[in-house]
PDB file of N, CA and C in Angstrom:
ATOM      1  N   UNK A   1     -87.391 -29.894  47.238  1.00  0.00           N
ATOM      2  CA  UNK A   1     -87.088 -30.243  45.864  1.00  0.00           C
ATOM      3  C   UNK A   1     -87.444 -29.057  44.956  1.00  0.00           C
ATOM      4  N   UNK A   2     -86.563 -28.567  44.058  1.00  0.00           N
ATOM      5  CA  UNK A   2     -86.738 -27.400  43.243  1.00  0.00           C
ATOM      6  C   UNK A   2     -86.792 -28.713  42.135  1.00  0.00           C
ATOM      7  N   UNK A   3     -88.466 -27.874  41.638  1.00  0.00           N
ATOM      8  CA  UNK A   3     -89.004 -28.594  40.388  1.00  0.00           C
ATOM      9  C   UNK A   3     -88.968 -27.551  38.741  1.00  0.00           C
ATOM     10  N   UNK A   4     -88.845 -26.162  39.184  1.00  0.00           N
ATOM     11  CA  UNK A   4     -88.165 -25.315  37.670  1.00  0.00           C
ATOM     12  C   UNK A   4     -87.709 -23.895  38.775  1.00  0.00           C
ATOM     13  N   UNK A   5     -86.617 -23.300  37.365  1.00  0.00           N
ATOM     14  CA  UNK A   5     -86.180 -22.023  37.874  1.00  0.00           C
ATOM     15  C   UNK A   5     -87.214 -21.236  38.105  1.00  0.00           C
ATOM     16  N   UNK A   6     -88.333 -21.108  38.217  1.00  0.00           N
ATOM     17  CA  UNK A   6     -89.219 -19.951  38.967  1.00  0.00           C
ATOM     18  C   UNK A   6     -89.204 -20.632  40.187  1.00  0.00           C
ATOM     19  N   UNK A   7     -89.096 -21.379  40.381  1.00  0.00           N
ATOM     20  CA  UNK A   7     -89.022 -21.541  42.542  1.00  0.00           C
ATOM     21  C   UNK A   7     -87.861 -21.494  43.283  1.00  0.00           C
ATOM     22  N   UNK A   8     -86.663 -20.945  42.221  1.00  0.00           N
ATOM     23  CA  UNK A   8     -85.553 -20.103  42.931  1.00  0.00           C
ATOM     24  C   UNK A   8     -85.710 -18.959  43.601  1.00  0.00           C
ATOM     25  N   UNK A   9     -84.731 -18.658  44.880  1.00  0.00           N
ATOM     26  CA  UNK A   9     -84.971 -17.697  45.366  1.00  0.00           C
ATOM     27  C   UNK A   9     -83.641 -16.907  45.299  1.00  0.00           C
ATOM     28  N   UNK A  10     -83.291 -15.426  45.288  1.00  0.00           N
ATOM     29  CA  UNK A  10     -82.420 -15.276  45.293  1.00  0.00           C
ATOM     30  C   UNK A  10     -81.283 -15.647  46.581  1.00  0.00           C
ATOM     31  N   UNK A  11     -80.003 -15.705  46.383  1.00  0.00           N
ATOM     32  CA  UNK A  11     -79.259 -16.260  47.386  1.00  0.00           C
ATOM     33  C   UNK A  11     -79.187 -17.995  47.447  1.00  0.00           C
ATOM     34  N   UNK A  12     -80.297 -18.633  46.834  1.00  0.00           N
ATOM     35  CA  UNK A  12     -80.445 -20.388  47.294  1.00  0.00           C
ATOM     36  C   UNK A  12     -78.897 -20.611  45.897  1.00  0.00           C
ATOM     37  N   UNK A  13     -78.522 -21.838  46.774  1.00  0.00           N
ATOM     38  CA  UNK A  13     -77.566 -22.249  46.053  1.00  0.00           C
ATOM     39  C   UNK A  13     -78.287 -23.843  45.992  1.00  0.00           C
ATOM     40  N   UNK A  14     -77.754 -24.049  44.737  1.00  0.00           N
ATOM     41  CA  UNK A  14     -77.879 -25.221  43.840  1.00  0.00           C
ATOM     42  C   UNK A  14     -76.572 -26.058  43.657  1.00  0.00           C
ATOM     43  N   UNK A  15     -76.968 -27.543  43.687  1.00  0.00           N
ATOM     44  CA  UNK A  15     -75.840 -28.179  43.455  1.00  0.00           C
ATOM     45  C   UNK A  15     -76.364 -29.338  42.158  1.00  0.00           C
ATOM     46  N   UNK A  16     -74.952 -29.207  41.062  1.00  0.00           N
ATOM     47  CA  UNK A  16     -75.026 -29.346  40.088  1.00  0.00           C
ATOM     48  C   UNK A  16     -75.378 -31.016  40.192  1.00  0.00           C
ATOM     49  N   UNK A  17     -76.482 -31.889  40.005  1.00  0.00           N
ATOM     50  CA  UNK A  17     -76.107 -33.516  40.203  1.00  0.00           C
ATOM     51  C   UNK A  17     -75.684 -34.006  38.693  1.00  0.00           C
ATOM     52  N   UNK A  18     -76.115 -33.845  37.820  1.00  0.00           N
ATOM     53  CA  UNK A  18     -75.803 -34.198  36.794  1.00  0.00           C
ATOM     54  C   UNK A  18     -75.091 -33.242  35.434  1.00  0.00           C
ATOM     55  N   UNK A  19     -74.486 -33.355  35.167  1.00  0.00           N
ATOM     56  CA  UNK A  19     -73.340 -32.103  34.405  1.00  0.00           C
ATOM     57  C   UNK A  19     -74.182 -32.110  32.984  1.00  0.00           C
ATOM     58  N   UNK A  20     -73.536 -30.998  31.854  1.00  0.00           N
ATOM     59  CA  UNK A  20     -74.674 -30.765  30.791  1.00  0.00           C
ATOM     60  C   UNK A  20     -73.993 -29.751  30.649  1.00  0.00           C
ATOM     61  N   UNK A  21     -74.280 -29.545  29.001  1.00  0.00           N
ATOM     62  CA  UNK A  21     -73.610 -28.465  28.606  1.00  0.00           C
ATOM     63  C   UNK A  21     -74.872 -27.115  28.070  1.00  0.00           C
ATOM     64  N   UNK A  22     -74.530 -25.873  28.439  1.00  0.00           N
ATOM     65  CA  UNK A  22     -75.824 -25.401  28.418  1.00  0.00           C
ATOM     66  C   UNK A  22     -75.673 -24.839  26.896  1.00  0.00           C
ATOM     67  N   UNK A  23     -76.772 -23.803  26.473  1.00  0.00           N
ATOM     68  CA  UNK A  23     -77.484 -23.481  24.952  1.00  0.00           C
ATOM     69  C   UNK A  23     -76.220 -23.021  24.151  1.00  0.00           C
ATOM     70  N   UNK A  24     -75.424 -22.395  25.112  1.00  0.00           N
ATOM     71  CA  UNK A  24     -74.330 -21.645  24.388  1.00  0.00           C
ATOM     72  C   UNK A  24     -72.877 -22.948  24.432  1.00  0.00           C
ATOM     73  N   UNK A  25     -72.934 -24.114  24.945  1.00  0.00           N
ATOM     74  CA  UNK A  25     -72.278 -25.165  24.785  1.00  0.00           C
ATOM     75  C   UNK A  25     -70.802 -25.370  25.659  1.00  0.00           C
ATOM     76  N   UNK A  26     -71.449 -24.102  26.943  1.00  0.00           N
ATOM     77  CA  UNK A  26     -70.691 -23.824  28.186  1.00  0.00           C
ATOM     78  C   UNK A  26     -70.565 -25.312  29.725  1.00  0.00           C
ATOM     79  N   UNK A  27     -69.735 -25.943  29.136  1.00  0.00           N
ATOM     80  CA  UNK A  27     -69.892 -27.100  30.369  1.00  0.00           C
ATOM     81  C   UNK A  27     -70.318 -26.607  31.744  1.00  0.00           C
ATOM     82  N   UNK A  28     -71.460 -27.489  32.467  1.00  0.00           N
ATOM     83  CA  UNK A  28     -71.790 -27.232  33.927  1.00  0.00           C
ATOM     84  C   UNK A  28     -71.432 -28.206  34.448  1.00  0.00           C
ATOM     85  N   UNK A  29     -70.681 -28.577  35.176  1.00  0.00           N
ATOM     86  CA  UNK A  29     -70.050 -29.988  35.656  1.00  0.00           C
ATOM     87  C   UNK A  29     -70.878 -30.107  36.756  1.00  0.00           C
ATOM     88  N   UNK A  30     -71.017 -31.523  36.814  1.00  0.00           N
ATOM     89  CA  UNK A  30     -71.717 -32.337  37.684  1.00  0.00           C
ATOM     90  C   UNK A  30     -70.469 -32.221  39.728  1.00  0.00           C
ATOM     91  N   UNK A  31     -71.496 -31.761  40.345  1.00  0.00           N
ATOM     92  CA  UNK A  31     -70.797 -31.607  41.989  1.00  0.00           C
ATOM     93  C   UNK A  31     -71.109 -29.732  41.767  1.00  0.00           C
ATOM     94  N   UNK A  32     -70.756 -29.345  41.037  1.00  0.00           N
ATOM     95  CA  UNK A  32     -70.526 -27.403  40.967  1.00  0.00           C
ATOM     96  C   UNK A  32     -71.698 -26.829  42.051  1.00  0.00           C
ATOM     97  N   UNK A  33     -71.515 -25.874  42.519  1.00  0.00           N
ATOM     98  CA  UNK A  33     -72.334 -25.627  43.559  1.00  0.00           C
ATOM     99  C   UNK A  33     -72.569 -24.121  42.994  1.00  0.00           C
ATOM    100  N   UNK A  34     -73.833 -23.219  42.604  1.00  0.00           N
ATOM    101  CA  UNK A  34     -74.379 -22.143  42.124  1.00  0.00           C
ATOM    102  C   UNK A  34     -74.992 -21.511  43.398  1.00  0.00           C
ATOM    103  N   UNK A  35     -75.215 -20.438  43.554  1.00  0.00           N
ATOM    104  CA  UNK A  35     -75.537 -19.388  44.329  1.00  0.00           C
ATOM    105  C   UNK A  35     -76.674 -18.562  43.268  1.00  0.00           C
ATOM    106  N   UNK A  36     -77.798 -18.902  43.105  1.00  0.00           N
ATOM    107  CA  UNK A  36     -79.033 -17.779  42.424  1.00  0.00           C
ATOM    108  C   UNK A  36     -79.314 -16.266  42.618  1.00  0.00           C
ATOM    109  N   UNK A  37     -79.032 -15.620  41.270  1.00  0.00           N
ATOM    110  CA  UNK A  37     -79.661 -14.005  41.538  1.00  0.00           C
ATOM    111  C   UNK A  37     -80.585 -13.640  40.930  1.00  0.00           C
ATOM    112  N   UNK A  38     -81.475 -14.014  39.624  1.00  0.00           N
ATOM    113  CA  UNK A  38     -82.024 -13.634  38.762  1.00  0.00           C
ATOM    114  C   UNK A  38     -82.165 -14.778  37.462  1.00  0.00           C
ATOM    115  N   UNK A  39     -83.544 -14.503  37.056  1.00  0.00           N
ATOM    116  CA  UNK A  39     -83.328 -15.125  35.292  1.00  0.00           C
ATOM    117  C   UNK A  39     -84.278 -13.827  34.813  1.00  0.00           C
ATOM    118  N   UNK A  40     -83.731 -14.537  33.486  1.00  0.00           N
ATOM    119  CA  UNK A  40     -84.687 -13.732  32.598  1.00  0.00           C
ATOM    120  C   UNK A  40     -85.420 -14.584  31.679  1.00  0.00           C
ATOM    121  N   UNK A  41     -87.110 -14.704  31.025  1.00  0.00           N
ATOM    122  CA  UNK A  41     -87.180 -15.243  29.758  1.00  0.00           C
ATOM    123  C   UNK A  41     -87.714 -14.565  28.830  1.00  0.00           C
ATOM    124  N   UNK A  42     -87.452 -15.708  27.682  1.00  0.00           N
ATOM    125  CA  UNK A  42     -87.283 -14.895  26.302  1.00  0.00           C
ATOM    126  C   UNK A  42     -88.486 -15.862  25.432  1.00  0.00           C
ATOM    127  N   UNK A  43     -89.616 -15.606  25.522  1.00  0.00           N
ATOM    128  CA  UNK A  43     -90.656 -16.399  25.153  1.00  0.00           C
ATOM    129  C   UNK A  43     -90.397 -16.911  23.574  1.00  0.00           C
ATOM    130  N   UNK A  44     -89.780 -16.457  22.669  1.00  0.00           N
ATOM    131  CA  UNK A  44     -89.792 -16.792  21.497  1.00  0.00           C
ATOM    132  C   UNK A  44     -89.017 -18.208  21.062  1.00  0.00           C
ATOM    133  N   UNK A  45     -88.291 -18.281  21.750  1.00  0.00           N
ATOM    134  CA  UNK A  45     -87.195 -19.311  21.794  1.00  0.00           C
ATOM    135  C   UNK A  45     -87.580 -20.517  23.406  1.00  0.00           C
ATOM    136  N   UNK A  46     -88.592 -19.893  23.844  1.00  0.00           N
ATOM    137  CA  UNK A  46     -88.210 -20.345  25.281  1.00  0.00           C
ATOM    138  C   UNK A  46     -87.022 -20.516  25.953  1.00  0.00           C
ATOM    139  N   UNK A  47     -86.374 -19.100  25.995  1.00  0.00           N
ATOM    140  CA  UNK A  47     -85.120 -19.040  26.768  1.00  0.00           C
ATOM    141  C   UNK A  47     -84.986 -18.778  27.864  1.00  0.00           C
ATOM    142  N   UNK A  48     -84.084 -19.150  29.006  1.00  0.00           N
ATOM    143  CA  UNK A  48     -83.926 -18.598  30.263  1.00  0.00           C
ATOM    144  C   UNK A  48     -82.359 -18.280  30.075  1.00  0.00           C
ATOM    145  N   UNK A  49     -81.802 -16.749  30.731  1.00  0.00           N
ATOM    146  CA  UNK A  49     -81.176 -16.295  30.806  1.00  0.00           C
ATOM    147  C   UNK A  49     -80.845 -16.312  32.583  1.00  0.00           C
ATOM    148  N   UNK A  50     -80.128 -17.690  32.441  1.00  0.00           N
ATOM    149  CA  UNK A  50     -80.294 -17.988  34.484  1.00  0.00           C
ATOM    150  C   UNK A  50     -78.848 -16.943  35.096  1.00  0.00           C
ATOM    151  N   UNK A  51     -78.738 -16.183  36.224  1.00  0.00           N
ATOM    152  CA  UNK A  51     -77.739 -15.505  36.354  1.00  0.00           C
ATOM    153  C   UNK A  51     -77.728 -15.960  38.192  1.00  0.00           C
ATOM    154  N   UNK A  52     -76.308 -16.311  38.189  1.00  0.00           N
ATOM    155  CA  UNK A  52     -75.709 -17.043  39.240  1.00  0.00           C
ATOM    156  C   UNK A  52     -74.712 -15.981  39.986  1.00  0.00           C
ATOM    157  N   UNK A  53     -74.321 -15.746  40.728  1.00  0.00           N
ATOM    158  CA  UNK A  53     -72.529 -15.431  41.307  1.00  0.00           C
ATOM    159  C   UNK A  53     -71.467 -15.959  40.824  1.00  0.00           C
ATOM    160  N   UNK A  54     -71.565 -17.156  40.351  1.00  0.00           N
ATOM    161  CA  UNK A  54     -70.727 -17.814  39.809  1.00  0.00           C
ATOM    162  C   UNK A  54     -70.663 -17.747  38.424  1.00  0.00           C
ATOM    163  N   UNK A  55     -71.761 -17.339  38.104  1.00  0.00           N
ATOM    164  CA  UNK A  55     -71.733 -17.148  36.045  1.00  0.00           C
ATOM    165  C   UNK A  55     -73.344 -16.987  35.605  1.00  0.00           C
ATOM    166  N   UNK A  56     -73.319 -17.631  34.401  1.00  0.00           N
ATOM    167  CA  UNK A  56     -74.502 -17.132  33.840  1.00  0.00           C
ATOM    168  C   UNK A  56     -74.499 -18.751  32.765  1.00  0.00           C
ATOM    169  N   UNK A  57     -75.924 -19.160  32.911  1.00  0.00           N
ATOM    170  CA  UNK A  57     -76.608 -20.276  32.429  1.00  0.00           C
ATOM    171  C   UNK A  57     -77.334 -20.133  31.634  1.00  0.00           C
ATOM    172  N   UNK A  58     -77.514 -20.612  29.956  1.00  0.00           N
ATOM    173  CA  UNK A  58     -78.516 -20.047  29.028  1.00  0.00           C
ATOM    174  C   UNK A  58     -79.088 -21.541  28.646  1.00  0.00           C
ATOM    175  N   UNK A  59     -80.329 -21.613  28.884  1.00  0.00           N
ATOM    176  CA  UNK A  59     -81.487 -22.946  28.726  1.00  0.00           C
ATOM    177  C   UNK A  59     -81.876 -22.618  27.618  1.00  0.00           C
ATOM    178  N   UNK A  60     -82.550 -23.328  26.647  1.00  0.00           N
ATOM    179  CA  UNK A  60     -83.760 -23.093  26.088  1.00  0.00           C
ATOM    180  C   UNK A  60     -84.721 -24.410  25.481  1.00  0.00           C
ATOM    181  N   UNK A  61     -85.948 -24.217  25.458  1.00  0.00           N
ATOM    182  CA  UNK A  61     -86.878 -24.954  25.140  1.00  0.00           C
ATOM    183  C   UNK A  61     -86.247 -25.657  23.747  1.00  0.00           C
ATOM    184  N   UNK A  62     -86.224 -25.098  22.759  1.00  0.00           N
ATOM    185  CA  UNK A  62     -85.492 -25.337  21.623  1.00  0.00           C
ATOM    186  C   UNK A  62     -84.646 -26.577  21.299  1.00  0.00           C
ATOM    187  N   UNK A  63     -83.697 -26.165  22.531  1.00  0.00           N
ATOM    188  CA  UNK A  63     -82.533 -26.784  22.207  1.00  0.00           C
ATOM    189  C   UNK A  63     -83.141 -28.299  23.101  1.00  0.00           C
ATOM    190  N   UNK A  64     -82.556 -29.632  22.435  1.00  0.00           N
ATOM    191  CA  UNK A  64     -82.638 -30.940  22.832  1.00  0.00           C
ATOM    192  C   UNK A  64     -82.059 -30.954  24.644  1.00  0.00           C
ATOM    193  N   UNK A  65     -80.575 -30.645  24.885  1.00  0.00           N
ATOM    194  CA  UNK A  65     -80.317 -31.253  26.021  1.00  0.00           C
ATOM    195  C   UNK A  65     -80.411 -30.073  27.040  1.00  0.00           C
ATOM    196  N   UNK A  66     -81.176 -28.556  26.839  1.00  0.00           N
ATOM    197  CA  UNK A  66     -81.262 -27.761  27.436  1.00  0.00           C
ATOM    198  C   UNK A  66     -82.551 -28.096  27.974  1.00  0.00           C
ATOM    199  N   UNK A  67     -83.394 -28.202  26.874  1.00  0.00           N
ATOM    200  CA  UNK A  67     -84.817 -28.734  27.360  1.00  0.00           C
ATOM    201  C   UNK A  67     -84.957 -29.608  28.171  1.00  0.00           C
ATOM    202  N   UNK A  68     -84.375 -30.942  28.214  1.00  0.00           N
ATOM    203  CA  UNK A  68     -84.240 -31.760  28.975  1.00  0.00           C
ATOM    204  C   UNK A  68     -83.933 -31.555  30.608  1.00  0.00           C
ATOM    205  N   UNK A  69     -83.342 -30.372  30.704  1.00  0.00           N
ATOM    206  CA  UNK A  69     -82.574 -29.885  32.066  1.00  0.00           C
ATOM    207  C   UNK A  69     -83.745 -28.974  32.424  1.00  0.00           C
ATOM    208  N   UNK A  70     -84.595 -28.284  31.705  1.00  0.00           N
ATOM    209  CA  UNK A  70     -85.607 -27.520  32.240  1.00  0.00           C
ATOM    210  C   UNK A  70     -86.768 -28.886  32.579  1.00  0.00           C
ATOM    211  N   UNK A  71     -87.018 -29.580  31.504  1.00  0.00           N
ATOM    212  CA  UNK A  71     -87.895 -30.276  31.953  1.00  0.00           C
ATOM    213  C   UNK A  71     -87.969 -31.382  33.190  1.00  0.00           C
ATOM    214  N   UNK A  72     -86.492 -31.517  33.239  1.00  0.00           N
ATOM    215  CA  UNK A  72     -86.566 -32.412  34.295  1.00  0.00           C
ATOM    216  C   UNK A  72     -85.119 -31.625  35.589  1.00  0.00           C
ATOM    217  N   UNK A  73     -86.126 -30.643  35.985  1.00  0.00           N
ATOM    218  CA  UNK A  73     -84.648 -29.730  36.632  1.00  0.00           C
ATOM    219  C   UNK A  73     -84.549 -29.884  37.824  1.00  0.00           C
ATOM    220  N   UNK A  74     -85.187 -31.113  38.414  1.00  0.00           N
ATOM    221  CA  UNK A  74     -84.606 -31.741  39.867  1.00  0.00           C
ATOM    222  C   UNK A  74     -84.016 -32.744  39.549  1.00  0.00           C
ATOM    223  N   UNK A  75     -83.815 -33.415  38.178  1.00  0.00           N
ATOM    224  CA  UNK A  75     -82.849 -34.784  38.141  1.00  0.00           C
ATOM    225  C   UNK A  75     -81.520 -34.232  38.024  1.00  0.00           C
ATOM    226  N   UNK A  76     -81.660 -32.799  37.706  1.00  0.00           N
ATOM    227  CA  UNK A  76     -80.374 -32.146  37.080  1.00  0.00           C
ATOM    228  C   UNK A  76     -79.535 -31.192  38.183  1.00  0.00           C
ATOM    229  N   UNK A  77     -80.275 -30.797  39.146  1.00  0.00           N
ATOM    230  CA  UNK A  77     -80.049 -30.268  40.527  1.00  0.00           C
ATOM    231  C   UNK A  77     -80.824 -30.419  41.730  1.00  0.00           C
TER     232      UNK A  77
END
C-alpha cells in the first residue's frame, strides 16, 4: 500500500482508483495506469510537482480536492 508520494519509487506504476482533477484542473481518470520518475516540492504552497512517463501531476496542500488526494493517497491509488 503506497500511503504518500515519498514512498514512490522510480519506475513503480500506479493505478488511478478514484479520478480527480489535479491543482492545474487537468482530469486524472479513474482505471489510468502512471509509471513514476520524480517529484518535486514547493514548501510554500505545499506543492508537489509529481512527474510520470505519462505526464505530469500538480497537488497541493492548498488546494481542497488536491489535498484530499495527498492526504488520503491510497484511497486515490
Amino acid at each position: 500500500m503506497i500511503t504518500h508520494i515519498s514512498n514512490l519509487t522510480e519506475g513503480q506504476k500506479i493505478k488511478v482508483i478514484k479520478g480527480f482533477k489535479d491543482f492545474d484542473r487537468k482530469e486524472i481518470k479513474a482505471g489510468s495506469i502512471w509509471t513514476f520518475r520524480s517529484y518535486s516540492y514547493f514548501i510554500y504552497d505545499g506543492g508537489y510537482t509529481v512527474s510520470f512517463n505519462e505526464g505530469v501531476m500538480r497537488l497541493a496542500e492548498i488546494d481542497h480536492e488536491t489535498d484530499n488526494v495527498l492526504s488520503n493517497f491510497n484511497e486515490s491509488f
